[in-house]
C-alpha atoms as a PDB file:
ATOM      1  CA  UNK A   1     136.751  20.081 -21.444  1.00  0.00           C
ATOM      2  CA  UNK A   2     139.370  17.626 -20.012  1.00  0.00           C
ATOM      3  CA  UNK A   3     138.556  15.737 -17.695  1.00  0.00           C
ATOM      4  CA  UNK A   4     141.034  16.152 -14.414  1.00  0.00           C
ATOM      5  CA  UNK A   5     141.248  14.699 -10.806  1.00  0.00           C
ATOM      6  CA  UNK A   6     140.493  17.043  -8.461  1.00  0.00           C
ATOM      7  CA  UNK A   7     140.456  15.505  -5.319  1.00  0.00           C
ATOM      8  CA  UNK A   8     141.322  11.916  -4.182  1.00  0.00           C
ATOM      9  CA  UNK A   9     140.564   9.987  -0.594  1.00  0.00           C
ATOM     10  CA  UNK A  10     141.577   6.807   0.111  1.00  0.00           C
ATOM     11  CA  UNK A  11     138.978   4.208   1.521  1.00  0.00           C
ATOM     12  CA  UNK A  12     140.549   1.033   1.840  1.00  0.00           C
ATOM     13  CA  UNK A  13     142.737  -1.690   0.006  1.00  0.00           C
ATOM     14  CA  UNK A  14     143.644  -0.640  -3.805  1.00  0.00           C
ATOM     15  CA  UNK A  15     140.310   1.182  -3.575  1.00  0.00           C
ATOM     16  CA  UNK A  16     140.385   5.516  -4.119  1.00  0.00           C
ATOM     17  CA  UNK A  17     137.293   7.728  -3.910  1.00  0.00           C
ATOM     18  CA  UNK A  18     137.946   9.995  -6.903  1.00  0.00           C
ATOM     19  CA  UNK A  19     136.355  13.411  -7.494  1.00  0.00           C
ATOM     20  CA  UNK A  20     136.160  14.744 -11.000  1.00  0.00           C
ATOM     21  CA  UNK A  21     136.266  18.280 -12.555  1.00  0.00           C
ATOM     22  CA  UNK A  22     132.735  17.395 -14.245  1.00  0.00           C
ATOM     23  CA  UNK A  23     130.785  17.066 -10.886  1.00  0.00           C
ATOM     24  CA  UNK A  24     131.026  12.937 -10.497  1.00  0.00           C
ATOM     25  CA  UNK A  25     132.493  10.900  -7.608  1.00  0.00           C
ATOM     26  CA  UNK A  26     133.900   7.559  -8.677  1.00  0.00           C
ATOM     27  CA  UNK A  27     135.569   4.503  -6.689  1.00  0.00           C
ATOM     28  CA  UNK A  28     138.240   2.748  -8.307  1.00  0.00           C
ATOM     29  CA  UNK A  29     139.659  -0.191  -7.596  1.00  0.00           C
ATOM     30  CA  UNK A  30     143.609  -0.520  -8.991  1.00  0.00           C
ATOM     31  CA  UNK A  31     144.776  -4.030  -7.447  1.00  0.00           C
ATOM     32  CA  UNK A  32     144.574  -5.519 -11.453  1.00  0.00           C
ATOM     33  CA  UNK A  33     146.053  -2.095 -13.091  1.00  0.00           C
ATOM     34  CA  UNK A  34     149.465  -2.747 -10.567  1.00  0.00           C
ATOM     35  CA  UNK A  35     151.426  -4.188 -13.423  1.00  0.00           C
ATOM     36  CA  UNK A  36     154.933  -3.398 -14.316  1.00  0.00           C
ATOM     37  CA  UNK A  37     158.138  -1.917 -13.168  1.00  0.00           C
ATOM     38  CA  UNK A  38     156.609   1.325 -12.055  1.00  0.00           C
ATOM     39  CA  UNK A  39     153.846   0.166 -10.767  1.00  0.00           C
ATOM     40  CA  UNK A  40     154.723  -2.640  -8.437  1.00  0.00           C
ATOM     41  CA  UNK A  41     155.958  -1.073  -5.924  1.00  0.00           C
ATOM     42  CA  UNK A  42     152.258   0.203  -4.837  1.00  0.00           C
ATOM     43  CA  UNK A  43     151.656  -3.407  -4.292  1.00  0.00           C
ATOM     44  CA  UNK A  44     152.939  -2.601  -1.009  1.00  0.00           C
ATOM     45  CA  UNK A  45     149.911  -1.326   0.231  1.00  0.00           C
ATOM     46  CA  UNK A  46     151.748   1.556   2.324  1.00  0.00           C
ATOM     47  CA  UNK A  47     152.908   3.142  -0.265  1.00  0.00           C
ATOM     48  CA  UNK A  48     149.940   2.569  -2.645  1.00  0.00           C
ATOM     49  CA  UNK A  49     148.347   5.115   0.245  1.00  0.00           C
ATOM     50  CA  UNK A  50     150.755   7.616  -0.200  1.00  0.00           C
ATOM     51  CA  UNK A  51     149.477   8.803  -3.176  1.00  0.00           C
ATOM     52  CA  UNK A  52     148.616  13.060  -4.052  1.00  0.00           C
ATOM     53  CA  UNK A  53     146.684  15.153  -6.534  1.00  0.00           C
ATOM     54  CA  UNK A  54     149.134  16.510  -9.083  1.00  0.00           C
ATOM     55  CA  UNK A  55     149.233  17.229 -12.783  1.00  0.00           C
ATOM     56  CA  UNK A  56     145.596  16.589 -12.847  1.00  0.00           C
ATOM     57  CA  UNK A  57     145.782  13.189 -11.886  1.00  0.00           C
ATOM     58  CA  UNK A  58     146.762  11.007  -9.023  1.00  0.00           C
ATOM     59  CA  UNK A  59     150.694  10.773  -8.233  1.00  0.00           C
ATOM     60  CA  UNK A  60     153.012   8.649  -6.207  1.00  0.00           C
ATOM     61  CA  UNK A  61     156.208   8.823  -4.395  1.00  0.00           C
ATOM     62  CA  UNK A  62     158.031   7.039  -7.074  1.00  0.00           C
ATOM     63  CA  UNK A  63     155.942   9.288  -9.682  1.00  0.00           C
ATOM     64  CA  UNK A  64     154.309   6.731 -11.094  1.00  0.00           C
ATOM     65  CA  UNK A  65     150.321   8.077 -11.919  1.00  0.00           C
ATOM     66  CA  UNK A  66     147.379   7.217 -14.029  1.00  0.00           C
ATOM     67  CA  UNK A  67     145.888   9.243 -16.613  1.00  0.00           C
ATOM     68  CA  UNK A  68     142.558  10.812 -15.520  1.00  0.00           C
ATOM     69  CA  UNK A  69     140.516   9.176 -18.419  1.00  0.00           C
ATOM     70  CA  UNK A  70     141.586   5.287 -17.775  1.00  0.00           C
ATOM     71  CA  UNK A  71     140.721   5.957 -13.906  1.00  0.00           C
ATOM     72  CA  UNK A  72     137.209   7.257 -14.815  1.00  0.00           C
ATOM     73  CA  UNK A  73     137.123   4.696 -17.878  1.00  0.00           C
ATOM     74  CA  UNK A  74     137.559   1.695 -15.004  1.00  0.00           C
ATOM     75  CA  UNK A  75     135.572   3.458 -11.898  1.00  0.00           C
ATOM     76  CA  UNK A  76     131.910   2.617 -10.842  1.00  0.00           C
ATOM     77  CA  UNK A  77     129.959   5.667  -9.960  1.00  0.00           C
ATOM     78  CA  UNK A  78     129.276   6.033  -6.174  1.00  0.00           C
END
C-alpha cells in the first residue's frame, strides 16, 4: 500500500494535522524542512496556510509539496 495524505487541517504556526490513508493522525511541524528556493516562500506564514490535498500529498500555491513518506517519517502521532 502507499501511503497518501488524505486530509490536512491546519492548527497553528508551521504546524499541520495530517490524516493518513492507513488510519493514523499525525502533527507535523515544517518550520526546519522550509529550506530552499521553493520552499521559502511558505516562510511567510500566509501562504504556508494556503496549502491543499493534491497528488496524494500536501500542495501549495507555488506547487511546491512534500512527499507523503518524509511528512509521516518527521510527524509525532497525536
Amino acid at each position: 500500500m502507499f501511503l497518501e495524505v488524505i486530509k490536512a487541517e491546519y492548527i497553528d504556526g508551521y504546524r499541520i494535522r495530517l490524516y493518513f490513508n492507513d488510519g493514523a493522525v499525525r502533527i507535523v511541524n515544517l518550520l526546519s524542512s522550509l529550506k530552499g528556493e521553493v520552499f521559502a516562500p511558505l516562510r511567510d506564514i500566509e501562504k504556508f496556510k494556503r496549502f491543499a490535498v493534491k497528488f496524494n500529498t500536501i500542495v501549495w500555491e507555488n506547487n511546491a509539496d512534500f512527499a507523503p513518506e518524509y511528512l509521516y517519517e518527521i510527524s509525532v502521532a497525536t
